[in-house]
PDB file of N, CA and C in Angstrom:
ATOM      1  N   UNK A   1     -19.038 -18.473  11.600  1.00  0.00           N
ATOM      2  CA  UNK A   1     -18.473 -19.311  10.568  1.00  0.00           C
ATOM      3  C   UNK A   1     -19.466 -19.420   9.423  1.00  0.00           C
ATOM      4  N   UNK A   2     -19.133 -19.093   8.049  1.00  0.00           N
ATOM      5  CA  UNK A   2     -19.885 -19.527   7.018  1.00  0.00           C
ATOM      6  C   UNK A   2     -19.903 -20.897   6.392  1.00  0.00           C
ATOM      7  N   UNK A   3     -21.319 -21.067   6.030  1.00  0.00           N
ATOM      8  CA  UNK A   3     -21.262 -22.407   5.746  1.00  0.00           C
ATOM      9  C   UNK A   3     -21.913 -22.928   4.664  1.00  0.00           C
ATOM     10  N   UNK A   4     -21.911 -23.642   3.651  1.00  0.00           N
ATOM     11  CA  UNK A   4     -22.725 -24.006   2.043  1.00  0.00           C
ATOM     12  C   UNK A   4     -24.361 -23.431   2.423  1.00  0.00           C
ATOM     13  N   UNK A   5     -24.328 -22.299   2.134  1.00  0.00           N
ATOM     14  CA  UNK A   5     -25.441 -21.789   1.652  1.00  0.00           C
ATOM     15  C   UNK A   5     -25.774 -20.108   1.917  1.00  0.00           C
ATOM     16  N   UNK A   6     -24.589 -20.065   2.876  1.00  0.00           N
ATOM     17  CA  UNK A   6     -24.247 -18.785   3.148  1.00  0.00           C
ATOM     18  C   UNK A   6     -24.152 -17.370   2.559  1.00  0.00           C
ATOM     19  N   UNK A   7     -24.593 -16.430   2.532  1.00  0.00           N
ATOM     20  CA  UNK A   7     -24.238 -15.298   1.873  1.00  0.00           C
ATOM     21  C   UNK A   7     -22.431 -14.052   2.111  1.00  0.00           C
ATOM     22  N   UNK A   8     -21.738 -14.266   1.248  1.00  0.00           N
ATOM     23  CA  UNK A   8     -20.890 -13.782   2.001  1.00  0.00           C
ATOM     24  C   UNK A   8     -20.922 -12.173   2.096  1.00  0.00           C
ATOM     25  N   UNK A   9     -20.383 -12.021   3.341  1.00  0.00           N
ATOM     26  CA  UNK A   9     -20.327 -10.385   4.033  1.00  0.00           C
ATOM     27  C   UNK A   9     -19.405  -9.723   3.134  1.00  0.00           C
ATOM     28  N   UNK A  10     -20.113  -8.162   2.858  1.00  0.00           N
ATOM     29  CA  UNK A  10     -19.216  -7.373   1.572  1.00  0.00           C
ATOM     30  C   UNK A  10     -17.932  -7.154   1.635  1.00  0.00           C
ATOM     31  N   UNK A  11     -17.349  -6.996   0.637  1.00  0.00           N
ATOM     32  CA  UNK A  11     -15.932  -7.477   0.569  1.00  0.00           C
ATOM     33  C   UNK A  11     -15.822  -6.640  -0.679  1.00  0.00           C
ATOM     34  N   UNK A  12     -14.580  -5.904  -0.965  1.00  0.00           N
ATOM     35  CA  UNK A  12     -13.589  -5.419  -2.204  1.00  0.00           C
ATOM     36  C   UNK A  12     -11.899  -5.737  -1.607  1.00  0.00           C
ATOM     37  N   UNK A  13     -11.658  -6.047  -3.022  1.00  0.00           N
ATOM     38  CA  UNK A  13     -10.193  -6.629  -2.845  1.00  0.00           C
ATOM     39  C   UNK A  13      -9.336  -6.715  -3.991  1.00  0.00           C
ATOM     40  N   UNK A  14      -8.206  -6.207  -4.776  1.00  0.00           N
ATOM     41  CA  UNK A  14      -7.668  -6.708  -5.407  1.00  0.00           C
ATOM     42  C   UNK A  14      -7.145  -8.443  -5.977  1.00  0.00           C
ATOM     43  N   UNK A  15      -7.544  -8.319  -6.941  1.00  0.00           N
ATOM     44  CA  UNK A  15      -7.399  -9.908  -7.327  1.00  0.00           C
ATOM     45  C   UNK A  15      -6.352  -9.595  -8.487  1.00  0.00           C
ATOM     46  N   UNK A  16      -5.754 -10.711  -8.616  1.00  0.00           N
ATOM     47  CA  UNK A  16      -4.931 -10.639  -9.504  1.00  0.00           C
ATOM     48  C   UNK A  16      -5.905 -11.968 -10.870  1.00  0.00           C
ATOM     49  N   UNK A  17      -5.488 -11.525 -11.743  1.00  0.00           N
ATOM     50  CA  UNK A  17      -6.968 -12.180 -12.755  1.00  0.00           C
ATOM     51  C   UNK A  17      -6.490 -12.305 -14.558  1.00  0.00           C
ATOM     52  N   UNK A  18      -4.809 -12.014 -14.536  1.00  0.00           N
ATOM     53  CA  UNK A  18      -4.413 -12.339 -15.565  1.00  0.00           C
ATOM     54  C   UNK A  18      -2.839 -12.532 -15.796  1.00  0.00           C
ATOM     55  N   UNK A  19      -1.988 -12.680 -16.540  1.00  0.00           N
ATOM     56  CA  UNK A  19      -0.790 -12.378 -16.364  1.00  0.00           C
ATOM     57  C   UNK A  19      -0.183 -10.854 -17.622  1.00  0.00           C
ATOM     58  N   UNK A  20      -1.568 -10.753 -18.640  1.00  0.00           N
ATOM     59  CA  UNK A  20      -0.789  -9.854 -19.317  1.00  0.00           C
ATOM     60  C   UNK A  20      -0.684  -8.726 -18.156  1.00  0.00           C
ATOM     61  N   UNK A  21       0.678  -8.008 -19.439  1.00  0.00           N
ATOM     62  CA  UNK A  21       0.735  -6.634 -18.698  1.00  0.00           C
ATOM     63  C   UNK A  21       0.223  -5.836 -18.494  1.00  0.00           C
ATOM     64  N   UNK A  22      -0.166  -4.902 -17.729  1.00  0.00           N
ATOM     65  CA  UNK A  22      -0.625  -4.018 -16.806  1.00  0.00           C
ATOM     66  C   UNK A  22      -2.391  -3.922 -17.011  1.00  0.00           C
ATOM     67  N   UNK A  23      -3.054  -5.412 -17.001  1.00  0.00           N
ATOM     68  CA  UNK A  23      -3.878  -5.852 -16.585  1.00  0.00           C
ATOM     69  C   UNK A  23      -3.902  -7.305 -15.622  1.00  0.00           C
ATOM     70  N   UNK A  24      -2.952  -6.897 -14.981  1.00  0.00           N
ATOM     71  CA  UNK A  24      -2.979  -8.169 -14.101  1.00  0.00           C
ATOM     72  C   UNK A  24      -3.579  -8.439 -13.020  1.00  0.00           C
ATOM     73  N   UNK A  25      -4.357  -7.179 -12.511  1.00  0.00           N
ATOM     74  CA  UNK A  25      -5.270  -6.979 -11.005  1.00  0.00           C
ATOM     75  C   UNK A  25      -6.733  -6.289 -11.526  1.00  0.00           C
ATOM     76  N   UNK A  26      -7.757  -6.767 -10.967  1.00  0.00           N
ATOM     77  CA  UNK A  26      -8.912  -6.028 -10.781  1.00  0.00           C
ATOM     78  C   UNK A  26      -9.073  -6.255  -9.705  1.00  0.00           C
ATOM     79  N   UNK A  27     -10.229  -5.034  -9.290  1.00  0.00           N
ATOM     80  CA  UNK A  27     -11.135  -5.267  -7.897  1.00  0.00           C
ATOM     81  C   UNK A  27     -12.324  -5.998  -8.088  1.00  0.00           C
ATOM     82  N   UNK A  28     -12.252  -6.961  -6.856  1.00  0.00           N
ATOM     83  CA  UNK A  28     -13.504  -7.534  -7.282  1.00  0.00           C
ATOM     84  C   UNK A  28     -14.479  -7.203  -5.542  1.00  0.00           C
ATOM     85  N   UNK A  29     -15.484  -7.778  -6.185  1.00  0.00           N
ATOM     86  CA  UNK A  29     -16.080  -7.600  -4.748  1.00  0.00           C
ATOM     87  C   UNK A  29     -17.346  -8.690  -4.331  1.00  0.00           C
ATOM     88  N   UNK A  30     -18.554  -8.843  -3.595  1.00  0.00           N
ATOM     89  CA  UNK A  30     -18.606  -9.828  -3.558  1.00  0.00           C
ATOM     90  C   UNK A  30     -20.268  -9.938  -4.606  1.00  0.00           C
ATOM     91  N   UNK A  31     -20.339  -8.234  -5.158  1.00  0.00           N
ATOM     92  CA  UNK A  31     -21.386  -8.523  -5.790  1.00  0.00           C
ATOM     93  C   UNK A  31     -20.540  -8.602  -7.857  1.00  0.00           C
ATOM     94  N   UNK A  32     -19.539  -9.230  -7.775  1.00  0.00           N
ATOM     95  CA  UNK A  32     -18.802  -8.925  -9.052  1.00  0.00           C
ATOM     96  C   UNK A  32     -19.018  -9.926 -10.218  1.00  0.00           C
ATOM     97  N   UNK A  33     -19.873 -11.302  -9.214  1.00  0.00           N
ATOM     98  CA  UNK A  33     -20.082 -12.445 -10.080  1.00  0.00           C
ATOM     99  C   UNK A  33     -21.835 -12.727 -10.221  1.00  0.00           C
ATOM    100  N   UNK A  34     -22.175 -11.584 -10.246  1.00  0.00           N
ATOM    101  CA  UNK A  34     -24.356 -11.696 -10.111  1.00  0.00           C
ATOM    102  C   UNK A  34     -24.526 -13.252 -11.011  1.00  0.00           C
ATOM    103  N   UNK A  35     -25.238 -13.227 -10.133  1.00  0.00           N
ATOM    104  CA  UNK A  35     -26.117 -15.077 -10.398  1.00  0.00           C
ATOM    105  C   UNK A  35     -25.362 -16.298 -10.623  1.00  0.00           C
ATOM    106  N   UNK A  36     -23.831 -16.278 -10.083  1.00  0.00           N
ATOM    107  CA  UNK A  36     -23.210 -17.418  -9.844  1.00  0.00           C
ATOM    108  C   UNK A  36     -22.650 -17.584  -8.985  1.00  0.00           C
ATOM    109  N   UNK A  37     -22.913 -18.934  -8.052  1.00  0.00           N
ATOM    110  CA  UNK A  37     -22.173 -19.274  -7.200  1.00  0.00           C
ATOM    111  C   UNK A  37     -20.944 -18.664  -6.648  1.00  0.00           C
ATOM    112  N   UNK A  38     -20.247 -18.462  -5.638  1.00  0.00           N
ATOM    113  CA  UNK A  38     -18.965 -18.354  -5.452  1.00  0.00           C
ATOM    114  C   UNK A  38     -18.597 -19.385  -4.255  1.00  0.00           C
ATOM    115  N   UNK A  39     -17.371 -20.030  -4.994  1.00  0.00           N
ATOM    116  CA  UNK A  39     -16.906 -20.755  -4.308  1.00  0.00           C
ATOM    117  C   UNK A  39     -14.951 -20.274  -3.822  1.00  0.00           C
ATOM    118  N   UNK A  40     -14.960 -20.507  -2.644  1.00  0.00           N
ATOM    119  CA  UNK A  40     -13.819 -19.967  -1.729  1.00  0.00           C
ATOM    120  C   UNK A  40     -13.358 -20.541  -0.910  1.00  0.00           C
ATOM    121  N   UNK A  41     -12.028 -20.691  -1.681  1.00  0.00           N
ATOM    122  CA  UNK A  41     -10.898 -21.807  -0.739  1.00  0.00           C
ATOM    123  C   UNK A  41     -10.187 -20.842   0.091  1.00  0.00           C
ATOM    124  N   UNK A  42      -9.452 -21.136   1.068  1.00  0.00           N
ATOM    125  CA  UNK A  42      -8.092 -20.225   1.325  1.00  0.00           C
ATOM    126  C   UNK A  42      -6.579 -21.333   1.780  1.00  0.00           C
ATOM    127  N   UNK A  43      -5.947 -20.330   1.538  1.00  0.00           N
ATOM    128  CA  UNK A  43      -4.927 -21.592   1.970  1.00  0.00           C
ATOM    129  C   UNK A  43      -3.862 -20.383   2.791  1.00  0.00           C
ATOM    130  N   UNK A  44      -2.636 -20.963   3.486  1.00  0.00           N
ATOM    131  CA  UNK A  44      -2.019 -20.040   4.478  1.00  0.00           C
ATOM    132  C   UNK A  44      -1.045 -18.948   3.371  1.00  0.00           C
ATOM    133  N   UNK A  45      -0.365 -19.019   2.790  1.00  0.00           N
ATOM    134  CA  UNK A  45       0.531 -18.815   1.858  1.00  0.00           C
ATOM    135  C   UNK A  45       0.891 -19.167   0.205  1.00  0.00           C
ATOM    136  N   UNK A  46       1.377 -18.486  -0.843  1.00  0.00           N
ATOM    137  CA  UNK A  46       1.346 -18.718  -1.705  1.00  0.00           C
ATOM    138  C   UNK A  46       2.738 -20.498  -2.382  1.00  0.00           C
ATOM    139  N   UNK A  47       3.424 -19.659  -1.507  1.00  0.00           N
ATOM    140  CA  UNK A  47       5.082 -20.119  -1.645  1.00  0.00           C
ATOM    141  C   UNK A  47       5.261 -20.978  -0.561  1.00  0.00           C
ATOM    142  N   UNK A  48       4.511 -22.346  -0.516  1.00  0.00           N
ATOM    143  CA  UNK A  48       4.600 -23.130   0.659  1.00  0.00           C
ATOM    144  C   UNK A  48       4.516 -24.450   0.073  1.00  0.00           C
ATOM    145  N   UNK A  49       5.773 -25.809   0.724  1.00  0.00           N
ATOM    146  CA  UNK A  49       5.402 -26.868   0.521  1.00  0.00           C
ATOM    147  C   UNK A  49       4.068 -27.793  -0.150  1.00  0.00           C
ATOM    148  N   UNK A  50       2.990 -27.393   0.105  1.00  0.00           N
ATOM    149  CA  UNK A  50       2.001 -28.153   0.617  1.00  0.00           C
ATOM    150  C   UNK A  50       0.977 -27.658  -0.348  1.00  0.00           C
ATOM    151  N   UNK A  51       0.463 -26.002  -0.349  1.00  0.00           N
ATOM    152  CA  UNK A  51      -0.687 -25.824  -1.011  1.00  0.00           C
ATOM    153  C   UNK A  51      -0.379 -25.382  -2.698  1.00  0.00           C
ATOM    154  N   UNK A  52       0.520 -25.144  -3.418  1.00  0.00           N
ATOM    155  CA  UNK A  52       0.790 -25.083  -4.959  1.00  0.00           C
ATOM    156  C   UNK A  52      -0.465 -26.077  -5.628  1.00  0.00           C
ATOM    157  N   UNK A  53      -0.261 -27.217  -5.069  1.00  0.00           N
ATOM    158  CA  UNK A  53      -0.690 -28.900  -5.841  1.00  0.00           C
ATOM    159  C   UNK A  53      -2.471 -28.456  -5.499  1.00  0.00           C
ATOM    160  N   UNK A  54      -2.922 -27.687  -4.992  1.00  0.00           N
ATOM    161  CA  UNK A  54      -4.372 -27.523  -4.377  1.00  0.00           C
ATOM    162  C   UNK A  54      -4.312 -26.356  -5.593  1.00  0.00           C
ATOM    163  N   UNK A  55      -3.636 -25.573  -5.305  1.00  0.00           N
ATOM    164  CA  UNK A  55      -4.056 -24.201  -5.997  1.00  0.00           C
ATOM    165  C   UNK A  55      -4.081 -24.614  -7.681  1.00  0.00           C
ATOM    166  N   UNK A  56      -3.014 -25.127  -7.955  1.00  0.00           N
ATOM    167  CA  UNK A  56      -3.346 -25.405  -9.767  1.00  0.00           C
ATOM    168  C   UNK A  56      -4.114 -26.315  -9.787  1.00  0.00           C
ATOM    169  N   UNK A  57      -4.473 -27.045  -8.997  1.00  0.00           N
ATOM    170  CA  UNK A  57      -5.688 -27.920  -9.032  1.00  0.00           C
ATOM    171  C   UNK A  57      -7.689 -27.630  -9.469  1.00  0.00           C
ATOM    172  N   UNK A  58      -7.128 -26.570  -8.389  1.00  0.00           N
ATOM    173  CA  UNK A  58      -8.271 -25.438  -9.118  1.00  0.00           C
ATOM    174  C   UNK A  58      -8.577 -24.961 -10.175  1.00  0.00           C
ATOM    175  N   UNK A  59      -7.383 -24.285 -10.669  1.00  0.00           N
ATOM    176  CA  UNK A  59      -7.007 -23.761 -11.388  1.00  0.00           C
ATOM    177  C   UNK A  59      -6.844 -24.739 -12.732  1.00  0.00           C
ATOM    178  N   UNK A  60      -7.069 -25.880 -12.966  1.00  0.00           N
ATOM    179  CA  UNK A  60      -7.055 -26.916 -14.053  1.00  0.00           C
ATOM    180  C   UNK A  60      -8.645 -27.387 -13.759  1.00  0.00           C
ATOM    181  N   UNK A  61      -9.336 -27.132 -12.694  1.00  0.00           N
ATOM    182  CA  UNK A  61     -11.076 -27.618 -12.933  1.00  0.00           C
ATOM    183  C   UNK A  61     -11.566 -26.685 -13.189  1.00  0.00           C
ATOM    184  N   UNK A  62     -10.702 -25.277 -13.181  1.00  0.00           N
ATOM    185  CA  UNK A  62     -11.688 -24.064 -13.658  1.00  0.00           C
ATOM    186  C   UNK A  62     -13.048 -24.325 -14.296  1.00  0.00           C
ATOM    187  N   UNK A  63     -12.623 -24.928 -15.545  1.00  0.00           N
ATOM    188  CA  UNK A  63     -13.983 -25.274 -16.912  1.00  0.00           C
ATOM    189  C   UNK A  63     -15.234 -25.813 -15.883  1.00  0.00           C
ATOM    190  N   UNK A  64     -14.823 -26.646 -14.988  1.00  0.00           N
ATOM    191  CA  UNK A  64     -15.705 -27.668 -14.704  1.00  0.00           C
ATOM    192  C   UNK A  64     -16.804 -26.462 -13.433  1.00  0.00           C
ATOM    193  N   UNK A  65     -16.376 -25.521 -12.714  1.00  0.00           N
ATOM    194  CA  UNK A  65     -16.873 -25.051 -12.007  1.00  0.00           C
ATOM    195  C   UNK A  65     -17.465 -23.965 -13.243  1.00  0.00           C
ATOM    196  N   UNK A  66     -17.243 -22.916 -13.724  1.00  0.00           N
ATOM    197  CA  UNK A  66     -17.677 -22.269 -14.806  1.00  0.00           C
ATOM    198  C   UNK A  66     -19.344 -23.218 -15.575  1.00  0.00           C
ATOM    199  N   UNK A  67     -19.299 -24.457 -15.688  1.00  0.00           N
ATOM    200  CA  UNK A  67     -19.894 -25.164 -16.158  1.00  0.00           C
ATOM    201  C   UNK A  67     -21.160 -25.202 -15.232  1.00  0.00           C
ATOM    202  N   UNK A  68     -20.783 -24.859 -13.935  1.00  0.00           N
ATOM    203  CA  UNK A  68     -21.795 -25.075 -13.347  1.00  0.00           C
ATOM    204  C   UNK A  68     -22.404 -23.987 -12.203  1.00  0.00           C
ATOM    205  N   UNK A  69     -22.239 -22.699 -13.134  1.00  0.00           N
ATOM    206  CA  UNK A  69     -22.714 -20.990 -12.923  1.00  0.00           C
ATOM    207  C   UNK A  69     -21.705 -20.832 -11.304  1.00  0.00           C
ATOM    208  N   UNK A  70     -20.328 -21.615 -11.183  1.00  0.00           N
ATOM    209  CA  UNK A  70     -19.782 -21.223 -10.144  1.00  0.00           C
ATOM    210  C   UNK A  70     -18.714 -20.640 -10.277  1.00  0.00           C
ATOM    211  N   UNK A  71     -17.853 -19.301  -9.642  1.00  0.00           N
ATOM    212  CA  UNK A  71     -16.563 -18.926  -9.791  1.00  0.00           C
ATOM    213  C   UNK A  71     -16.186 -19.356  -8.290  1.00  0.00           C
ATOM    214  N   UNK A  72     -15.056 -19.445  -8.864  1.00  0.00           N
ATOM    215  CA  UNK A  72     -14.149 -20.247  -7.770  1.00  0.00           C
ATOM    216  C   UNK A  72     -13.173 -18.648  -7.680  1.00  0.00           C
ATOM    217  N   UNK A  73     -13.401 -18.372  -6.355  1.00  0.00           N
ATOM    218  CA  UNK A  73     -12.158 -17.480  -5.431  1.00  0.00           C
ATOM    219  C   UNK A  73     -11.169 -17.940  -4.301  1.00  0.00           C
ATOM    220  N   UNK A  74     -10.005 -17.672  -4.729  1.00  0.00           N
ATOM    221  CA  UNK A  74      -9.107 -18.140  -3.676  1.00  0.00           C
ATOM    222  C   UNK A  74      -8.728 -17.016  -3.334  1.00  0.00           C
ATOM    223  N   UNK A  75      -8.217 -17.465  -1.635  1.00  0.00           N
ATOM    224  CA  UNK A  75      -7.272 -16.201  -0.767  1.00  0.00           C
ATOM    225  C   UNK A  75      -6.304 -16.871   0.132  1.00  0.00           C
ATOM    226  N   UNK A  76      -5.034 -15.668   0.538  1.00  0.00           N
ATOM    227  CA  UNK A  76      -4.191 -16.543   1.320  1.00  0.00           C
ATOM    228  C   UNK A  76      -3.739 -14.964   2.074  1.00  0.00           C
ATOM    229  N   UNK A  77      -2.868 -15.150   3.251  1.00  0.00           N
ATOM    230  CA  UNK A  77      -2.598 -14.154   3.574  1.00  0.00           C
ATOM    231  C   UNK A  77      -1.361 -13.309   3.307  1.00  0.00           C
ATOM    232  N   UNK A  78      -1.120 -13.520   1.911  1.00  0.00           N
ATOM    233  CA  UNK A  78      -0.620 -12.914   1.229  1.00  0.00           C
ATOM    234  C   UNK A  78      -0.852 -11.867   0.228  1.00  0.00           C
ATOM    235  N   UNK A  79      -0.438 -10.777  -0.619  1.00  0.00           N
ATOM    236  CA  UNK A  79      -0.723  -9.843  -1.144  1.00  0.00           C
ATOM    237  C   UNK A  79      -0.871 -10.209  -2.195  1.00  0.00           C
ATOM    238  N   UNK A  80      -1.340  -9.459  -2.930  1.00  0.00           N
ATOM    239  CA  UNK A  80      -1.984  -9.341  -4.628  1.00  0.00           C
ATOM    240  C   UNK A  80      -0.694  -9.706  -5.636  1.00  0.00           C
ATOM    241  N   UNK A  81       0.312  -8.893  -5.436  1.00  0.00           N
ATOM    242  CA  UNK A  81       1.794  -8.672  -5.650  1.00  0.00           C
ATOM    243  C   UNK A  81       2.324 -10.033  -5.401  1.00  0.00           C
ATOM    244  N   UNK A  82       2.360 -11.011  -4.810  1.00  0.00           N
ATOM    245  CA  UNK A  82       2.703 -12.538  -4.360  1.00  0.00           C
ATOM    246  C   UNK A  82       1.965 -13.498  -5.120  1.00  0.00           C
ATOM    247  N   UNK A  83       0.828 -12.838  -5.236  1.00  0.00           N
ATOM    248  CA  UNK A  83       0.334 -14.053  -5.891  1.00  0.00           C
ATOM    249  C   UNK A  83       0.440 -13.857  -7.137  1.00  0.00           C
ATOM    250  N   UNK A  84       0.824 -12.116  -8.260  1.00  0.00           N
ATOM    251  CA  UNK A  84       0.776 -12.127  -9.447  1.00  0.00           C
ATOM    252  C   UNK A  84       2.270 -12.678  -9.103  1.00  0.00           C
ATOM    253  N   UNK A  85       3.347 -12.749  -8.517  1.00  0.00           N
ATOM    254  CA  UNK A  85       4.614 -13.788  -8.684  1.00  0.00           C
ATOM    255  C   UNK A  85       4.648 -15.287  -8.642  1.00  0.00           C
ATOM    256  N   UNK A  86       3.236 -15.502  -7.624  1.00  0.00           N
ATOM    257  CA  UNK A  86       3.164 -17.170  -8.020  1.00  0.00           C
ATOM    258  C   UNK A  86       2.904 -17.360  -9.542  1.00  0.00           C
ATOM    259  N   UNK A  87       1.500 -16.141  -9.297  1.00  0.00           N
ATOM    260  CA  UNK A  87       1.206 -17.223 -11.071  1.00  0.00           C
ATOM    261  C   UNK A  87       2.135 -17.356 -11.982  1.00  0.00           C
ATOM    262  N   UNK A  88       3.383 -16.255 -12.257  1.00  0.00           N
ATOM    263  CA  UNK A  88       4.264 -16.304 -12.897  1.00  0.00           C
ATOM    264  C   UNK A  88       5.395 -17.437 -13.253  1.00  0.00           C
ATOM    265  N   UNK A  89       5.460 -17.906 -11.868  1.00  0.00           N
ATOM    266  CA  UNK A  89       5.993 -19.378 -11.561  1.00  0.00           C
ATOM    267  C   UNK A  89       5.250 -20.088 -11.972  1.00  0.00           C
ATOM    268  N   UNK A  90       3.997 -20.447 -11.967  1.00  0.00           N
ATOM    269  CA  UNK A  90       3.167 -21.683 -11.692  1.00  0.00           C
ATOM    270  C   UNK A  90       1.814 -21.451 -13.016  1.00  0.00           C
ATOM    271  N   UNK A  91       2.464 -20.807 -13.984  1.00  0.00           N
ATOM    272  CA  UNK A  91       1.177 -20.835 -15.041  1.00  0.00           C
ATOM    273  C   UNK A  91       0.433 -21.067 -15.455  1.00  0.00           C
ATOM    274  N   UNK A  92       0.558 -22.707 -15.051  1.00  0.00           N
ATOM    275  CA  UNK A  92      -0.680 -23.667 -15.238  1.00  0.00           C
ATOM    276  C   UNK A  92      -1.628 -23.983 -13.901  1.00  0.00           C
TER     277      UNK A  92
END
């Protein structure tokens, strides 16, 4: 289990990272943010009761983590493709 102070184990992955067109995915990986924090939520699903209100939540403190040399990464066990349809729904 990782835990606040942890280094995370290498990783590449499609992220979805915008809504224009046909820049809506990069790969990122876990050396993609040099000398800032990464911070990483996950939640079960995109399209679920419960976690939307968490995810734009994030997603509205962005500034505040940025502010403080941290990127914030989320994951769910859903695809790249799901989540460029959430954001589409859920813009803010």
């Amino acid at each position: 289990m990782l835990t606040v102070g942890n280094k995370l184990p290498a990783f590449r992955l499609t992220s979805v990272v915008g809504l224009e067109k046909n820049k809506e995915f990069q790969e990122i990986a876990q050396d993609t943010y040099p000398g800032r924090w990464l911070v990483l939520f996950l939640w079960p699903m995109d399209f679920t009761f419960i976690c939307p209100t968490e995810i734009a939540e994030f997603g509205r403190r962005n500034q505040d983590f940025i502010d403080r040399d941290a990127q914030v990464l989320g994951a769910s066990t859903d695809t790249h493709f799901v989540h460029l349809a959430w954001r589409k729904n859920h813009p803010t």
